[in-house]
PDB file of N, CA and C in Angstrom:
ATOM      1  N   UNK A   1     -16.499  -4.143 -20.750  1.00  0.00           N
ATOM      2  CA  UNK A   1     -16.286  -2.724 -21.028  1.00  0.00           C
ATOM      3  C   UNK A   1     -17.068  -1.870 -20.028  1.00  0.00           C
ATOM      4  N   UNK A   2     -18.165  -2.773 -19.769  1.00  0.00           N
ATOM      5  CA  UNK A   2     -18.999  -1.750 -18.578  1.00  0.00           C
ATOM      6  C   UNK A   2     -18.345  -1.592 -17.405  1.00  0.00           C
ATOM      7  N   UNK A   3     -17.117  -2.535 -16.802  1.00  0.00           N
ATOM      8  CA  UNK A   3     -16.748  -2.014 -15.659  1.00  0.00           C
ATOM      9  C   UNK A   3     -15.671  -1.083 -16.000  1.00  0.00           C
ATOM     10  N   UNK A   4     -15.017  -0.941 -16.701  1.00  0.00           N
ATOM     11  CA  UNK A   4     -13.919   0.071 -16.995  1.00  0.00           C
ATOM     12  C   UNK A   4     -14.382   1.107 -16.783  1.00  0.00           C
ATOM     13  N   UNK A   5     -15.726   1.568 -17.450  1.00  0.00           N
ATOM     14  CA  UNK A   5     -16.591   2.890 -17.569  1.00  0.00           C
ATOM     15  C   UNK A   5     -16.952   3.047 -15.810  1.00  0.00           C
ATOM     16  N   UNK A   6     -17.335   2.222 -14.643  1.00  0.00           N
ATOM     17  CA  UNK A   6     -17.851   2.588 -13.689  1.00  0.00           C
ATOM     18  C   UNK A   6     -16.579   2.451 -12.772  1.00  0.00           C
ATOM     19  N   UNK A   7     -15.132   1.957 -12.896  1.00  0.00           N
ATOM     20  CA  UNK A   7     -14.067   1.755 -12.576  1.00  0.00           C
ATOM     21  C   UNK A   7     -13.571   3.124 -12.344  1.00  0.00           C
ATOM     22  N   UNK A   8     -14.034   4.157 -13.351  1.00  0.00           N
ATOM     23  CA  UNK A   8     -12.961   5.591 -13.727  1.00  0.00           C
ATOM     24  C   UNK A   8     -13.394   6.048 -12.495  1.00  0.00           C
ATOM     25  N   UNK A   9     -14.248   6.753 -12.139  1.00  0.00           N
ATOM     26  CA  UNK A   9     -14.901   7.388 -11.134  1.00  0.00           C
ATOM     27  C   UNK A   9     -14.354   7.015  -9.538  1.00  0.00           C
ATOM     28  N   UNK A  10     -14.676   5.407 -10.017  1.00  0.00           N
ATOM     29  CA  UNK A  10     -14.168   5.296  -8.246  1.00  0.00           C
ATOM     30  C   UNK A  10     -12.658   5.150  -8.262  1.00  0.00           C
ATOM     31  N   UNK A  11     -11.622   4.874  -8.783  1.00  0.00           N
ATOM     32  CA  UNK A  11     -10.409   5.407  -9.232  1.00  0.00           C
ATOM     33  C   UNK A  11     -10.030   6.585  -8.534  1.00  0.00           C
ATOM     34  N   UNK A  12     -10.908   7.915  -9.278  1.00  0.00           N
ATOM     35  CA  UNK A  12     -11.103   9.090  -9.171  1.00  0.00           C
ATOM     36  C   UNK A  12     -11.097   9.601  -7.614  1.00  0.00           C
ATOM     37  N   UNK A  13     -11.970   8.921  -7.155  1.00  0.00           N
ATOM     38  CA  UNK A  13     -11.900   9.032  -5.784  1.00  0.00           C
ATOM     39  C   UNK A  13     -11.058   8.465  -4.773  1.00  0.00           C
ATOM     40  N   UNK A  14     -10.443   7.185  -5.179  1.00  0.00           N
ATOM     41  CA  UNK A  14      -9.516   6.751  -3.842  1.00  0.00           C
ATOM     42  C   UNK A  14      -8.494   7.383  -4.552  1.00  0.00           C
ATOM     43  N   UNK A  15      -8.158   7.925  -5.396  1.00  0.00           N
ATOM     44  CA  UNK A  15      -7.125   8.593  -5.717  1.00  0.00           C
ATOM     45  C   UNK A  15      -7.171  10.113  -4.620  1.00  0.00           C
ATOM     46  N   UNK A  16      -7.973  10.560  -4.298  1.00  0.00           N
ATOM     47  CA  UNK A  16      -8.441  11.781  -3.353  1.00  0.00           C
ATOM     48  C   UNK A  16      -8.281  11.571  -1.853  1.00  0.00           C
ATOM     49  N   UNK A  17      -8.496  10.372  -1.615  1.00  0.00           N
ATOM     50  CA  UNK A  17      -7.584   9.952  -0.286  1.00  0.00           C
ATOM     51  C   UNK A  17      -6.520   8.960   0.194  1.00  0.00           C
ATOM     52  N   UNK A  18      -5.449   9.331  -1.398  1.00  0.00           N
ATOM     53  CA  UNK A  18      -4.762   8.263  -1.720  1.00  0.00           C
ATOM     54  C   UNK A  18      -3.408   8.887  -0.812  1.00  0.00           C
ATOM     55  N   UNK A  19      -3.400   9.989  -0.558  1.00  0.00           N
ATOM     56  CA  UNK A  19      -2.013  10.365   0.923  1.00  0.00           C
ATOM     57  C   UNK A  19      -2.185   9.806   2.110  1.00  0.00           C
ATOM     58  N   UNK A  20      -3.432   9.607   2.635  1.00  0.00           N
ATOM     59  CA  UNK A  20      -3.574   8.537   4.105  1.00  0.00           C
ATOM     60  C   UNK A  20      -3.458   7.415   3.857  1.00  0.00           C
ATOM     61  N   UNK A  21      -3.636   7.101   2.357  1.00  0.00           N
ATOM     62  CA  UNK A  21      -3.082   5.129   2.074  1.00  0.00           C
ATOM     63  C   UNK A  21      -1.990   5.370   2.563  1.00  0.00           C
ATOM     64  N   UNK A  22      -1.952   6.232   1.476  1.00  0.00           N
ATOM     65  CA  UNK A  22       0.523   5.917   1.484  1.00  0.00           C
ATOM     66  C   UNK A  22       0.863   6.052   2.569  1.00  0.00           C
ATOM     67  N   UNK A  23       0.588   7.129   3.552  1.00  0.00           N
ATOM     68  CA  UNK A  23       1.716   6.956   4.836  1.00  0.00           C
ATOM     69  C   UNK A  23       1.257   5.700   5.124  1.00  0.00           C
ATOM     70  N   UNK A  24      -0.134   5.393   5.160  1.00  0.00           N
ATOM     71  CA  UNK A  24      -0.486   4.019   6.127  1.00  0.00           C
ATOM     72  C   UNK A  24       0.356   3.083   5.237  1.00  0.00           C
ATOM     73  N   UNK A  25       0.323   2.556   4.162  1.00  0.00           N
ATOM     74  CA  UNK A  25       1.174   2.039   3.694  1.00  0.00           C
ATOM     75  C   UNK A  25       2.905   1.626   3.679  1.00  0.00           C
ATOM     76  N   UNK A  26       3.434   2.870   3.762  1.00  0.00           N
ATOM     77  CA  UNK A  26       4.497   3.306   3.868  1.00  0.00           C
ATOM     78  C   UNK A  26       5.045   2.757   5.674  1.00  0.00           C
ATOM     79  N   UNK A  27       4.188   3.119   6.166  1.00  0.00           N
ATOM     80  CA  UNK A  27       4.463   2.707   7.550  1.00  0.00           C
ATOM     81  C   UNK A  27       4.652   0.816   7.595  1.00  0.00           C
ATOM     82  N   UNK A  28       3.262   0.180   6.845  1.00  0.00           N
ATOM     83  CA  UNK A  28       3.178  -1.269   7.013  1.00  0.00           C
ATOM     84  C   UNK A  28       4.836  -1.386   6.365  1.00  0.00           C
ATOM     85  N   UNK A  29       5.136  -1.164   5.593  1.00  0.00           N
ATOM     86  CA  UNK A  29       6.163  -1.789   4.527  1.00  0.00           C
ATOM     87  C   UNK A  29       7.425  -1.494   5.647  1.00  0.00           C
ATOM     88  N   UNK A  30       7.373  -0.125   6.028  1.00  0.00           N
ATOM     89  CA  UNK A  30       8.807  -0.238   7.367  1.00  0.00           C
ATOM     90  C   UNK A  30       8.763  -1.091   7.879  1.00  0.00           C
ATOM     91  N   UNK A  31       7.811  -1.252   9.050  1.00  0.00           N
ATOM     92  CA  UNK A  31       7.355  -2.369   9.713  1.00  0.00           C
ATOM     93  C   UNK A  31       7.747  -3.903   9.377  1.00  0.00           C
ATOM     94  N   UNK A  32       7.584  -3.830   8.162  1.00  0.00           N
ATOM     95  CA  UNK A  32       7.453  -5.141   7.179  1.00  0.00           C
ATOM     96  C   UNK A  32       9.248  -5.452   6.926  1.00  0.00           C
ATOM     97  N   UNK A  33       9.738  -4.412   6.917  1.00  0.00           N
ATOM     98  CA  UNK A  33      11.156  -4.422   6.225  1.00  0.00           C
ATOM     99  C   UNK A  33      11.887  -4.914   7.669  1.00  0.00           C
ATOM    100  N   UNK A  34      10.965  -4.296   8.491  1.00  0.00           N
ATOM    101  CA  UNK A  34      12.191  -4.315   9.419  1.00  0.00           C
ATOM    102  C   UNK A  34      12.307  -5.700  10.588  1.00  0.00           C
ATOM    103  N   UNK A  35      11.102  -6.215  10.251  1.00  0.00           N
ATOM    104  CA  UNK A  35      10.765  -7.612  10.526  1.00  0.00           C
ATOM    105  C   UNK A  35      11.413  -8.515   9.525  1.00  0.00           C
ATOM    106  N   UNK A  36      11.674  -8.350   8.690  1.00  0.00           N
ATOM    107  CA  UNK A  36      12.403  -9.593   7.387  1.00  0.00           C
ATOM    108  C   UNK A  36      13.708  -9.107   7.939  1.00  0.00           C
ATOM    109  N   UNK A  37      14.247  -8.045   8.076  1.00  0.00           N
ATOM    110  CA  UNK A  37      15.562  -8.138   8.142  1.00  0.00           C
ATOM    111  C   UNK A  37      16.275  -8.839   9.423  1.00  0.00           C
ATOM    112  N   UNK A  38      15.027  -8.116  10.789  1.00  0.00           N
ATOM    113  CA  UNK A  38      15.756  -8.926  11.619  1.00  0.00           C
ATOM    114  C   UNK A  38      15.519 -10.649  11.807  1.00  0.00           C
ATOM    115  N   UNK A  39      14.838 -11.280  10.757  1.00  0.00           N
ATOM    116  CA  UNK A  39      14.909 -12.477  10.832  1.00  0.00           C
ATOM    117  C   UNK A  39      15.754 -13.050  10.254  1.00  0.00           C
ATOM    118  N   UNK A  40      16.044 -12.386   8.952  1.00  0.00           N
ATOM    119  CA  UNK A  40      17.830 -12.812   8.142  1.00  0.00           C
ATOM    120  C   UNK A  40      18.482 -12.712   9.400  1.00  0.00           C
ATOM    121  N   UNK A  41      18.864 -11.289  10.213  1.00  0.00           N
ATOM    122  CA  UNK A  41      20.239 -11.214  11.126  1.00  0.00           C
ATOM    123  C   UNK A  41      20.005 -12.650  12.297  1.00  0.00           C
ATOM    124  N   UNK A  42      18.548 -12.701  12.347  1.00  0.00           N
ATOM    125  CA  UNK A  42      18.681 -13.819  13.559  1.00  0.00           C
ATOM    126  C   UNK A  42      18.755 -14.868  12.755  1.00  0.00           C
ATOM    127  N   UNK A  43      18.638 -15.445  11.427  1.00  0.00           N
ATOM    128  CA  UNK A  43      19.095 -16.778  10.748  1.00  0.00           C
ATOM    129  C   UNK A  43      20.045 -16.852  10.739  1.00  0.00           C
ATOM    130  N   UNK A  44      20.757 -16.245  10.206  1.00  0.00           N
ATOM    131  CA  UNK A  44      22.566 -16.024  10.122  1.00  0.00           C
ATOM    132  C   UNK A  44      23.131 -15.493  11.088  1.00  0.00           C
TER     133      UNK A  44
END
Protein backbone atom coordinates (compact mmCIF):
# COMPACT_ATOMS: atom_id res chain seq x y z
CA UNK A 1 0.00 0.00 0.00
CA UNK A 2 3.01 2.21 0.63
CA UNK A 3 3.96 2.28 -2.94
CA UNK A 4 0.60 3.22 -4.35
CA UNK A 5 0.70 6.28 -1.90
CA UNK A 6 4.39 7.38 -3.29
CA UNK A 7 3.34 6.07 -6.96
CA UNK A 8 0.47 9.08 -7.13
CA UNK A 9 2.85 11.92 -7.20
CA UNK A 10 5.31 10.62 -9.55
CA UNK A 11 2.39 9.61 -11.90
CA UNK A 12 1.50 13.22 -11.40
CA UNK A 13 4.47 14.30 -12.86
CA UNK A 14 5.36 12.19 -15.93
CA UNK A 15 1.94 12.85 -16.66
CA UNK A 16 3.29 16.78 -17.08
CA UNK A 17 5.71 15.75 -19.64
CA UNK A 18 3.65 13.14 -20.98
CA UNK A 19 3.26 15.24 -24.78
CA UNK A 20 7.16 14.78 -25.50
CA UNK A 21 6.61 10.92 -24.63
CA UNK A 22 3.82 10.68 -27.12
CA UNK A 23 5.23 12.33 -30.12
CA UNK A 24 8.50 10.45 -29.17
CA UNK A 25 6.47 7.54 -28.98
CA UNK A 26 4.24 8.03 -31.71
CA UNK A 27 7.19 8.53 -33.95
CA UNK A 28 8.96 4.95 -32.60
CA UNK A 29 5.61 3.10 -33.42
CA UNK A 30 5.62 4.76 -37.25
CA UNK A 31 8.95 3.76 -37.55
CA UNK A 32 8.02 0.43 -36.06
CA UNK A 33 4.94 0.01 -38.40
CA UNK A 34 6.66 0.78 -41.18
CA UNK A 35 9.48 -1.66 -40.73
CA UNK A 36 6.94 -4.77 -40.08
CA UNK A 37 5.17 -3.90 -43.04
CA UNK A 38 7.90 -3.69 -45.33
CA UNK A 39 9.08 -7.04 -44.17
CA UNK A 40 5.55 -8.76 -44.82
CA UNK A 41 5.79 -6.97 -48.56
CA UNK A 42 9.41 -8.36 -48.82
CA UNK A 43 8.17 -12.01 -47.41
CA UNK A 44 5.45 -12.26 -49.77
Amino acid sequence: MGEETSDSPYFLDWGRSNNAMKEGTILLLSVLAAVVLFTMLALH
